[in-house]
PDB file of N, CA and C in Angstrom:
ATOM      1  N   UNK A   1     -15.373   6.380  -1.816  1.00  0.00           N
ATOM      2  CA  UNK A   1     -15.973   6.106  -0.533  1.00  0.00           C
ATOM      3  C   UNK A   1     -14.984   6.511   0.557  1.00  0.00           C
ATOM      4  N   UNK A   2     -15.440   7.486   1.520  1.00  0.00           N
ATOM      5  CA  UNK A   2     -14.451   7.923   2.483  1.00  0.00           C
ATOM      6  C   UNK A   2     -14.472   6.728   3.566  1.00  0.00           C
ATOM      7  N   UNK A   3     -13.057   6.323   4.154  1.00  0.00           N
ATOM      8  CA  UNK A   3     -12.512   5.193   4.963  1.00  0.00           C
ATOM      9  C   UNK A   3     -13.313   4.987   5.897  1.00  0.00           C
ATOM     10  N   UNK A   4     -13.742   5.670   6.553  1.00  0.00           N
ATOM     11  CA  UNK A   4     -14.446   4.859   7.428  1.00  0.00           C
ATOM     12  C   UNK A   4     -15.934   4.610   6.901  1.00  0.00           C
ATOM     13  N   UNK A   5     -16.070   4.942   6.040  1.00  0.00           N
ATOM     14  CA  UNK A   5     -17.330   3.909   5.610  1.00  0.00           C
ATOM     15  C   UNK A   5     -17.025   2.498   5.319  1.00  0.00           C
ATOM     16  N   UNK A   6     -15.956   2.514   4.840  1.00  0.00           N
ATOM     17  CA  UNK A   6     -15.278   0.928   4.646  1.00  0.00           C
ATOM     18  C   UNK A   6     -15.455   0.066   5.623  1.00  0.00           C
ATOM     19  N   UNK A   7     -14.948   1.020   6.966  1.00  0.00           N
ATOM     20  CA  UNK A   7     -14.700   0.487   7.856  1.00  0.00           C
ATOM     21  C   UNK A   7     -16.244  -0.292   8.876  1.00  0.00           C
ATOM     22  N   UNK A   8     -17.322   0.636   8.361  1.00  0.00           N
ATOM     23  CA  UNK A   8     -18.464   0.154   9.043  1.00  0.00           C
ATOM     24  C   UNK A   8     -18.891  -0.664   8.113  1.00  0.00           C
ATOM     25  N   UNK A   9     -18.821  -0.838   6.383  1.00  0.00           N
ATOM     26  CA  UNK A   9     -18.958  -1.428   5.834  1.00  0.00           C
ATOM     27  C   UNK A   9     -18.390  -3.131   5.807  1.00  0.00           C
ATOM     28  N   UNK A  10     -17.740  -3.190   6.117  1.00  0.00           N
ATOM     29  CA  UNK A  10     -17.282  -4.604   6.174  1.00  0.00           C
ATOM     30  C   UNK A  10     -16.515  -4.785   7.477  1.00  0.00           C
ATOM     31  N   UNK A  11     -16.319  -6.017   7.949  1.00  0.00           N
ATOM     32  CA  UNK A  11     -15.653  -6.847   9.148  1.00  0.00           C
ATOM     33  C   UNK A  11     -14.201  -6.596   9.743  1.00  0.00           C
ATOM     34  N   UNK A  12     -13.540  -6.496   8.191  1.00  0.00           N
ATOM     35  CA  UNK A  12     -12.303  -6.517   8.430  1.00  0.00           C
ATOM     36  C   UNK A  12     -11.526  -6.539   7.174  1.00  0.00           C
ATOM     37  N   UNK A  13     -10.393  -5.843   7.235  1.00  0.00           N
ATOM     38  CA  UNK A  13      -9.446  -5.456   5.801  1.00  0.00           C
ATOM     39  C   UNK A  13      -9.842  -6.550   4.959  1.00  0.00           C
ATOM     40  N   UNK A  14      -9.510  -7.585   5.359  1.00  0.00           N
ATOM     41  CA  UNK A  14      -9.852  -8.923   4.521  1.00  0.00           C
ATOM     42  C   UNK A  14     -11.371  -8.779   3.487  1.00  0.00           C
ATOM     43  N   UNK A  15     -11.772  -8.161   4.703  1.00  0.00           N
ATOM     44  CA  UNK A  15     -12.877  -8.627   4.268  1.00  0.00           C
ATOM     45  C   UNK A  15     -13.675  -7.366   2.570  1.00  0.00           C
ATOM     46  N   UNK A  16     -12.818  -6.761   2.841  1.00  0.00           N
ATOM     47  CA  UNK A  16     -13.057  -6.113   1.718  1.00  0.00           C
ATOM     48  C   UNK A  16     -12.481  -6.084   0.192  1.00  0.00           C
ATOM     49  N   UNK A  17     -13.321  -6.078  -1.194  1.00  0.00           N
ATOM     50  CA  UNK A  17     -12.991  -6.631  -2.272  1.00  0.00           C
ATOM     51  C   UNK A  17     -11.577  -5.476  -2.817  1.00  0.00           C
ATOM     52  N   UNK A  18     -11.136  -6.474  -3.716  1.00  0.00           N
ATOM     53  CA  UNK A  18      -9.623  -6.060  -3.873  1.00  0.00           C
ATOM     54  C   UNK A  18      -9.641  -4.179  -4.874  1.00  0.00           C
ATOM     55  N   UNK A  19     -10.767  -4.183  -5.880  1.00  0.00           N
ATOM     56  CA  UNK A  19     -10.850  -3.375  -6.343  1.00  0.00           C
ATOM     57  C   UNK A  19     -11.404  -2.052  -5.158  1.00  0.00           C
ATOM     58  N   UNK A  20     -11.525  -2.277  -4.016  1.00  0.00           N
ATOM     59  CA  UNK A  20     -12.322  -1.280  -3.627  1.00  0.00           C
ATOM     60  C   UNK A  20     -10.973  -1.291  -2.113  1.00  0.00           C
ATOM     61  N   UNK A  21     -10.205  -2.046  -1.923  1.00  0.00           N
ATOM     62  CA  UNK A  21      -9.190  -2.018  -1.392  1.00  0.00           C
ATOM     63  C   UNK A  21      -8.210  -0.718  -1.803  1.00  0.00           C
ATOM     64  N   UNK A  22      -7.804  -0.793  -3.232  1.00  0.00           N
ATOM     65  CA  UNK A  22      -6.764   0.068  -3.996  1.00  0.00           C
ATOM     66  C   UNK A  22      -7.307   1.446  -3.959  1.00  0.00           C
ATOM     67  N   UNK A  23      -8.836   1.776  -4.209  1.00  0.00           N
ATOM     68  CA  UNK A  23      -9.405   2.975  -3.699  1.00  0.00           C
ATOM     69  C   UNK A  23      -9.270   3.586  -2.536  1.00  0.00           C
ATOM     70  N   UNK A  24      -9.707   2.702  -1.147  1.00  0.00           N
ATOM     71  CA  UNK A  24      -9.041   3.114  -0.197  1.00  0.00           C
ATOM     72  C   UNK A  24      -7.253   3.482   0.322  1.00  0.00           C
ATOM     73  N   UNK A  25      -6.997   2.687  -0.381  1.00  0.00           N
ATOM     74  CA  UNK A  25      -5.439   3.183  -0.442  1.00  0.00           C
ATOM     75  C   UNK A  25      -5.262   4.690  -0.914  1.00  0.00           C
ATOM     76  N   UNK A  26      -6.144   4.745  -2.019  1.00  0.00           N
ATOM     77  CA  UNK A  26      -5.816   6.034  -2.609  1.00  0.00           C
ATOM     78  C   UNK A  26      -6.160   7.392  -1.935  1.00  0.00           C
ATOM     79  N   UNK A  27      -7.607   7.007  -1.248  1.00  0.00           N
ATOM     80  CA  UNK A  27      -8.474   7.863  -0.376  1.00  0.00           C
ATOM     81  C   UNK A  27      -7.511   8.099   0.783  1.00  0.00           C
ATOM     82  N   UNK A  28      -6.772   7.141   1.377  1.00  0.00           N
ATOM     83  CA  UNK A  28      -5.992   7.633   2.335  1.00  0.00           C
ATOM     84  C   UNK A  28      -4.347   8.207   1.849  1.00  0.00           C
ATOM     85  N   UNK A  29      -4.204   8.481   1.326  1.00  0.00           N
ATOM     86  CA  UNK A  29      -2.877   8.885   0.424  1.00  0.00           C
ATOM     87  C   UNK A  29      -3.499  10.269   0.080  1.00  0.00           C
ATOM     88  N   UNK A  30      -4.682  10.893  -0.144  1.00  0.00           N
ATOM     89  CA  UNK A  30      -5.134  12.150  -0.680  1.00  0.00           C
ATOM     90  C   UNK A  30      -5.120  12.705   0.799  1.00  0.00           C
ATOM     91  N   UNK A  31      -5.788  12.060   1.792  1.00  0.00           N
ATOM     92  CA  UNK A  31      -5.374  12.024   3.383  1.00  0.00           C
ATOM     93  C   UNK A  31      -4.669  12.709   3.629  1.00  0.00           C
ATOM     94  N   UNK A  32      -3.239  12.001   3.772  1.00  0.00           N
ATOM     95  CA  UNK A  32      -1.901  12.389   4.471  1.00  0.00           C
ATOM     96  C   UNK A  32      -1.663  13.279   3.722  1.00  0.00           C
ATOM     97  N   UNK A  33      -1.607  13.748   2.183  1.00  0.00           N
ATOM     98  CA  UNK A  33      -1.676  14.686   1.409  1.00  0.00           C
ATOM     99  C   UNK A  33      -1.604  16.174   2.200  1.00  0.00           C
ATOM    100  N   UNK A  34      -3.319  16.287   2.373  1.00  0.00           N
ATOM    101  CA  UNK A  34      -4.060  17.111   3.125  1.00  0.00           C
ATOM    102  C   UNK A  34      -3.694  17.480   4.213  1.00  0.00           C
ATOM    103  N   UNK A  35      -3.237  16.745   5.410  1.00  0.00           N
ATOM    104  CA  UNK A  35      -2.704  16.499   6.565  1.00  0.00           C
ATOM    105  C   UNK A  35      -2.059  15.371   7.121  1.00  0.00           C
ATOM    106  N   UNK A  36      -0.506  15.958   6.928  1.00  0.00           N
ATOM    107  CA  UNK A  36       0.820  14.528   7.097  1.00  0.00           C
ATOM    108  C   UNK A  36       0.275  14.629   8.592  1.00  0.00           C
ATOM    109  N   UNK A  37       0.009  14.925   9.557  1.00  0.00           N
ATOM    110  CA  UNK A  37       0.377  14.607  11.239  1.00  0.00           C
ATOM    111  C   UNK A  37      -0.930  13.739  11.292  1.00  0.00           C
ATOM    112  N   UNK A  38      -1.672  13.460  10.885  1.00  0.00           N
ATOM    113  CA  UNK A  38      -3.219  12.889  10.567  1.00  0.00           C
ATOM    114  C   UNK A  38      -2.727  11.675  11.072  1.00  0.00           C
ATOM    115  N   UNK A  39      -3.411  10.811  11.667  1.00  0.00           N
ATOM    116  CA  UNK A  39      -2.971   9.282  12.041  1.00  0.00           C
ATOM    117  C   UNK A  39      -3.672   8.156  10.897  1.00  0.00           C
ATOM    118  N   UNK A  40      -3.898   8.486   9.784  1.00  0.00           N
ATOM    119  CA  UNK A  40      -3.615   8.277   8.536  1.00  0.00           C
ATOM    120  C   UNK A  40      -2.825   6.915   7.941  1.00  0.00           C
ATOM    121  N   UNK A  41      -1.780   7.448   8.389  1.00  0.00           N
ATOM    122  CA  UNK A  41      -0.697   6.631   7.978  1.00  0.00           C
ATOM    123  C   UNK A  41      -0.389   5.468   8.162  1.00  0.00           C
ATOM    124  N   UNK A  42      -0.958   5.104   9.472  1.00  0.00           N
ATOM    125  CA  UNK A  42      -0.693   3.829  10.331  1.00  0.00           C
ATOM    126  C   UNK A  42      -1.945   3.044   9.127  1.00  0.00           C
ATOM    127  N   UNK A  43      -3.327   3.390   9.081  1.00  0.00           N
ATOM    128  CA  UNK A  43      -4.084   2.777   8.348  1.00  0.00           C
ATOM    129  C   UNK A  43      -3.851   2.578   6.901  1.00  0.00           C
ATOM    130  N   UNK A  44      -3.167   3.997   6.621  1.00  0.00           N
ATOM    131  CA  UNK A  44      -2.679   3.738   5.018  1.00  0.00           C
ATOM    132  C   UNK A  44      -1.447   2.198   4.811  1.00  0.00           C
ATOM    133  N   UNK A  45      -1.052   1.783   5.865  1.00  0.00           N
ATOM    134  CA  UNK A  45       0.216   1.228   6.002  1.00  0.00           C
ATOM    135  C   UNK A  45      -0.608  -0.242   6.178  1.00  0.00           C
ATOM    136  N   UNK A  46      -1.472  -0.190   6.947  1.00  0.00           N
ATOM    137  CA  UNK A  46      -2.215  -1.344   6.798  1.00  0.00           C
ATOM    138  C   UNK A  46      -2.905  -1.910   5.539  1.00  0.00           C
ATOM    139  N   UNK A  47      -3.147  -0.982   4.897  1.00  0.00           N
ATOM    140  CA  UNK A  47      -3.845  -1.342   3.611  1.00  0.00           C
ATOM    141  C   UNK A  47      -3.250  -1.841   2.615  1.00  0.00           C
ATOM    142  N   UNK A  48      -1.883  -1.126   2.630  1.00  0.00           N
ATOM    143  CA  UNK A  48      -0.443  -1.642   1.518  1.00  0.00           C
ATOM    144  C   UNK A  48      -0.040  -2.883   1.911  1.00  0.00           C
ATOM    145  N   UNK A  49       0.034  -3.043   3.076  1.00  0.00           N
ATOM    146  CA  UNK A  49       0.357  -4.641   3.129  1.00  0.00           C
ATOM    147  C   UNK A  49      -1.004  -5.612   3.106  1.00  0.00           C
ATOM    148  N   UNK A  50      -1.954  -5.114   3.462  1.00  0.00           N
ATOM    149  CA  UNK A  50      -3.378  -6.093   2.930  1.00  0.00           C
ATOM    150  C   UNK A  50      -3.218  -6.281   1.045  1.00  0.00           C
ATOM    151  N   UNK A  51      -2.860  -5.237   0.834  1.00  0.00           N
ATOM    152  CA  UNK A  51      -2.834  -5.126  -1.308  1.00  0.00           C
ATOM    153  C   UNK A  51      -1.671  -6.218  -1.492  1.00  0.00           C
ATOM    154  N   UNK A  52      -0.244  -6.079  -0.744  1.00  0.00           N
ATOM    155  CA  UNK A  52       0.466  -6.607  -1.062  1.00  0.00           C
ATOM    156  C   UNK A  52       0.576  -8.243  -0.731  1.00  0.00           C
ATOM    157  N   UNK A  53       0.324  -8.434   0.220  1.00  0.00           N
ATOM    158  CA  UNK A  53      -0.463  -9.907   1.256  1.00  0.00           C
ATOM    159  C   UNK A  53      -1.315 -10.472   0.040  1.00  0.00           C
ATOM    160  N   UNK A  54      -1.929  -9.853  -0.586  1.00  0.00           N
ATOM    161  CA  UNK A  54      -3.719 -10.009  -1.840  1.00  0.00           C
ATOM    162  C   UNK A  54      -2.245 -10.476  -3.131  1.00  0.00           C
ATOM    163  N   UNK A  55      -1.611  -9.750  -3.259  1.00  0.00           N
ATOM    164  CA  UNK A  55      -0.740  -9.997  -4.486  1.00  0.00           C
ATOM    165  C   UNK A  55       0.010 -11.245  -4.400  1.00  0.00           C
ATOM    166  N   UNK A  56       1.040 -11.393  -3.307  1.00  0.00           N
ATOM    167  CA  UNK A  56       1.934 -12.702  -3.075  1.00  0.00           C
ATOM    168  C   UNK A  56       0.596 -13.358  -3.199  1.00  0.00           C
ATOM    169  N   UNK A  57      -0.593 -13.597  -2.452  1.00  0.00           N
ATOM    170  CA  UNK A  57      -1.255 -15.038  -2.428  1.00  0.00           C
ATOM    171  C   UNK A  57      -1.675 -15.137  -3.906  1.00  0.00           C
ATOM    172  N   UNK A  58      -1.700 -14.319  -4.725  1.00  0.00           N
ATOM    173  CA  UNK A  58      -2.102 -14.312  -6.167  1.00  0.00           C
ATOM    174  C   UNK A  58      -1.252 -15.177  -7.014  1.00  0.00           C
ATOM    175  N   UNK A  59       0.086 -14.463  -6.598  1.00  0.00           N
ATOM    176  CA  UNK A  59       1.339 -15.095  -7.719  1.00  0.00           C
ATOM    177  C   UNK A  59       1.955 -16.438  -7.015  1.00  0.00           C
ATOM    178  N   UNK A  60       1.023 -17.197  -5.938  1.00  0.00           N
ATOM    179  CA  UNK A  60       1.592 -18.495  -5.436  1.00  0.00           C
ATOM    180  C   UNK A  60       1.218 -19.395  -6.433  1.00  0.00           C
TER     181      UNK A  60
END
């Protein structure tokens, strides 16, 4: 699913399920791939700490 469907798809990072989180990570990583100057990154950067934020509250 390309990112901004995510993005109309649900509310907010949160608000989207964890398996379909790690996809978007990936979708934006094929991204910057394609084109590093892409503003990309800032969102890819958001998503790693939403995955990682999802992990610590896991292993509490």
């Amino acid at each position: 699913m390309p990112a901004k469907r995510f993005f109309t798809r649900f509310s907010g990072i949160s608000d989207v399920p964890a398996e379909d989180l790690e996809a978007l990570s990936q979708s934006l990583t094929r991204a910057m791939d394609v084109d590093p100057a892409s503003p990309v990154s800032a969102l890819h950067a958001m998503v790693r700490r939403e995955i990682r934020a999802r992990e610590a509250a896991d292993s509490d």
